[in-house]
C-alpha atoms as a PDB file:
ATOM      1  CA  UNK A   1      -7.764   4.964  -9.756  1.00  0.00           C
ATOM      2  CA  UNK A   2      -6.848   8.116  -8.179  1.00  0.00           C
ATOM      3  CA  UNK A   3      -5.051   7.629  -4.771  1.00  0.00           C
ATOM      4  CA  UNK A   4      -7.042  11.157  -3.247  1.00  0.00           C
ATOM      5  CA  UNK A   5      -9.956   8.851  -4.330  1.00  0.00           C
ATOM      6  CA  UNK A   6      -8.815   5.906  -2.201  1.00  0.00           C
ATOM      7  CA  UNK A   7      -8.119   8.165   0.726  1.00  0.00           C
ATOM      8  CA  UNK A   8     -10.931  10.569   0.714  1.00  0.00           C
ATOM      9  CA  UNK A   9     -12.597  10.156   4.454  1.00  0.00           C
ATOM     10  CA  UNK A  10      -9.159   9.092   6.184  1.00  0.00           C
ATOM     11  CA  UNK A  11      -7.585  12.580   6.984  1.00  0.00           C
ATOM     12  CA  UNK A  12      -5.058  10.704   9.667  1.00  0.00           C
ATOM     13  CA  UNK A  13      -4.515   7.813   7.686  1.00  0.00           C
ATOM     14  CA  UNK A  14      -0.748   7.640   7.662  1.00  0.00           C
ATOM     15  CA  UNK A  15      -0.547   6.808   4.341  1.00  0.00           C
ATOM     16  CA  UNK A  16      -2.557  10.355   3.224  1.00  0.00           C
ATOM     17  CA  UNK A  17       0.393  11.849   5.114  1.00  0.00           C
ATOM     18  CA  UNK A  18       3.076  10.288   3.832  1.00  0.00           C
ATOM     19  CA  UNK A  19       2.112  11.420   0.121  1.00  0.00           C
ATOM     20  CA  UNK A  20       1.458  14.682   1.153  1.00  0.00           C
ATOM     21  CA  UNK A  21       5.325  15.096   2.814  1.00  0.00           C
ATOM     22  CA  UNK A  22       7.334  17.502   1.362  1.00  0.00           C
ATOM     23  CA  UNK A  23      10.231  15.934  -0.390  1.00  0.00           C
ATOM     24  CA  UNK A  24      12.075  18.543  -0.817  1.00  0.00           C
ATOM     25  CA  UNK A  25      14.600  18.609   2.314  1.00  0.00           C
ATOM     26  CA  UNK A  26      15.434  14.965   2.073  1.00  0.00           C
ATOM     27  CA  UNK A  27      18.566  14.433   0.488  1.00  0.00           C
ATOM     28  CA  UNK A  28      19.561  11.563  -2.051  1.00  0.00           C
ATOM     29  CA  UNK A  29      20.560   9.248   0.560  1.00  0.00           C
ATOM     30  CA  UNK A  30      16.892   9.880   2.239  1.00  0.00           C
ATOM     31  CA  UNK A  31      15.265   9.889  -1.072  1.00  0.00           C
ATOM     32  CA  UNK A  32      16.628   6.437  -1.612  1.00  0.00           C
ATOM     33  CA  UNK A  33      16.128   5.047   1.678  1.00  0.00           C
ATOM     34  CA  UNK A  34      12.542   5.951   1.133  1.00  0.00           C
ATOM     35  CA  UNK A  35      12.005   4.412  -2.070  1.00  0.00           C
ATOM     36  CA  UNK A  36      13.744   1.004  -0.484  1.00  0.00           C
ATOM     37  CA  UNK A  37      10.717   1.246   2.336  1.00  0.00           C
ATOM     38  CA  UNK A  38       8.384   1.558   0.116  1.00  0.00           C
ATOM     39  CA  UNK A  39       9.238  -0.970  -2.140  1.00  0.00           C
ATOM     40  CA  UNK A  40       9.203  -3.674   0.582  1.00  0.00           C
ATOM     41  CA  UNK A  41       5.675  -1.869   1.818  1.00  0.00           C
ATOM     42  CA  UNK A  42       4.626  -2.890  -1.960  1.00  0.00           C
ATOM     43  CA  UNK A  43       5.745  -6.211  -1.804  1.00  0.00           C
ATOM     44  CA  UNK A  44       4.271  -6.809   1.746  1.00  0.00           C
ATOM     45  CA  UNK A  45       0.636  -5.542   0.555  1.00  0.00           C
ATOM     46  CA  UNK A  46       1.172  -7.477  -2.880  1.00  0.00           C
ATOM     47  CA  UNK A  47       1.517 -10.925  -0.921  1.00  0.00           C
ATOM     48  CA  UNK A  48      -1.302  -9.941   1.377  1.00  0.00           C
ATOM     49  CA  UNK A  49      -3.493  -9.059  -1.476  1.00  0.00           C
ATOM     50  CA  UNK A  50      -2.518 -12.461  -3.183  1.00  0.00           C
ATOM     51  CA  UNK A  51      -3.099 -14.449   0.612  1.00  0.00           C
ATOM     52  CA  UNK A  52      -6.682 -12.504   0.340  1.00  0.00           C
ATOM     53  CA  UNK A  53      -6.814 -13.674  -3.646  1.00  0.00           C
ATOM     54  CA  UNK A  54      -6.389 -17.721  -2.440  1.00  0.00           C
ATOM     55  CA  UNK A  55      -8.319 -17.725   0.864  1.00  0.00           C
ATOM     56  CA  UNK A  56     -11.446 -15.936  -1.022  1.00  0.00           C
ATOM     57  CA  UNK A  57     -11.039 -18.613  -3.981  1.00  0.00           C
ATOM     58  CA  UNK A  58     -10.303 -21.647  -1.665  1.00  0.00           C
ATOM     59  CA  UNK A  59     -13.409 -20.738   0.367  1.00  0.00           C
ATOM     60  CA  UNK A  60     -15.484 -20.289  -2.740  1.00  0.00           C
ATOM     61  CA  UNK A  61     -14.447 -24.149  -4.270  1.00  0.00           C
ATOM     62  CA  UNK A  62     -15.259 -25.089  -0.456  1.00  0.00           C
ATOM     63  CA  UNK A  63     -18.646 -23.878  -1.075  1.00  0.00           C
ATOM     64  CA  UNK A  64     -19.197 -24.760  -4.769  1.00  0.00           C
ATOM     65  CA  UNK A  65     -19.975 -21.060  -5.835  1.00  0.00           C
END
């Protein structure tokens, strides 16, 4: 899936704008910092996705379906 795909329609969605930063002025340090926010932003959204994964499949054994 292409991530302009996922973002098409959300011009001030700060995610749009964080992929469209310029890297270039950040140093190592910076570059690294970044990739260490990011990678707890991924496992954040992972265990949401999974929360979303056993509510939907609790509900549907609830409801037989």
């Amino acid at each position: 899936m292409d991530l302009d795909e996922i973002l098409a329609g959300k011009p001030g969605d700060p995610l749009t704008a964080l992929t469209r930063q310029d890297l270039d002025p950040l140093s190592v340090e910076e570059c690294a910092a970044r990739i260490a926010a990011l990678e707890g932003e991924i496992v954040r959204t992972r265990t949401r996705m999974t929360k979303a994964v056993n509510h939907r499949a609790s509900a549907n054994d609830l409801f037989k379906r």
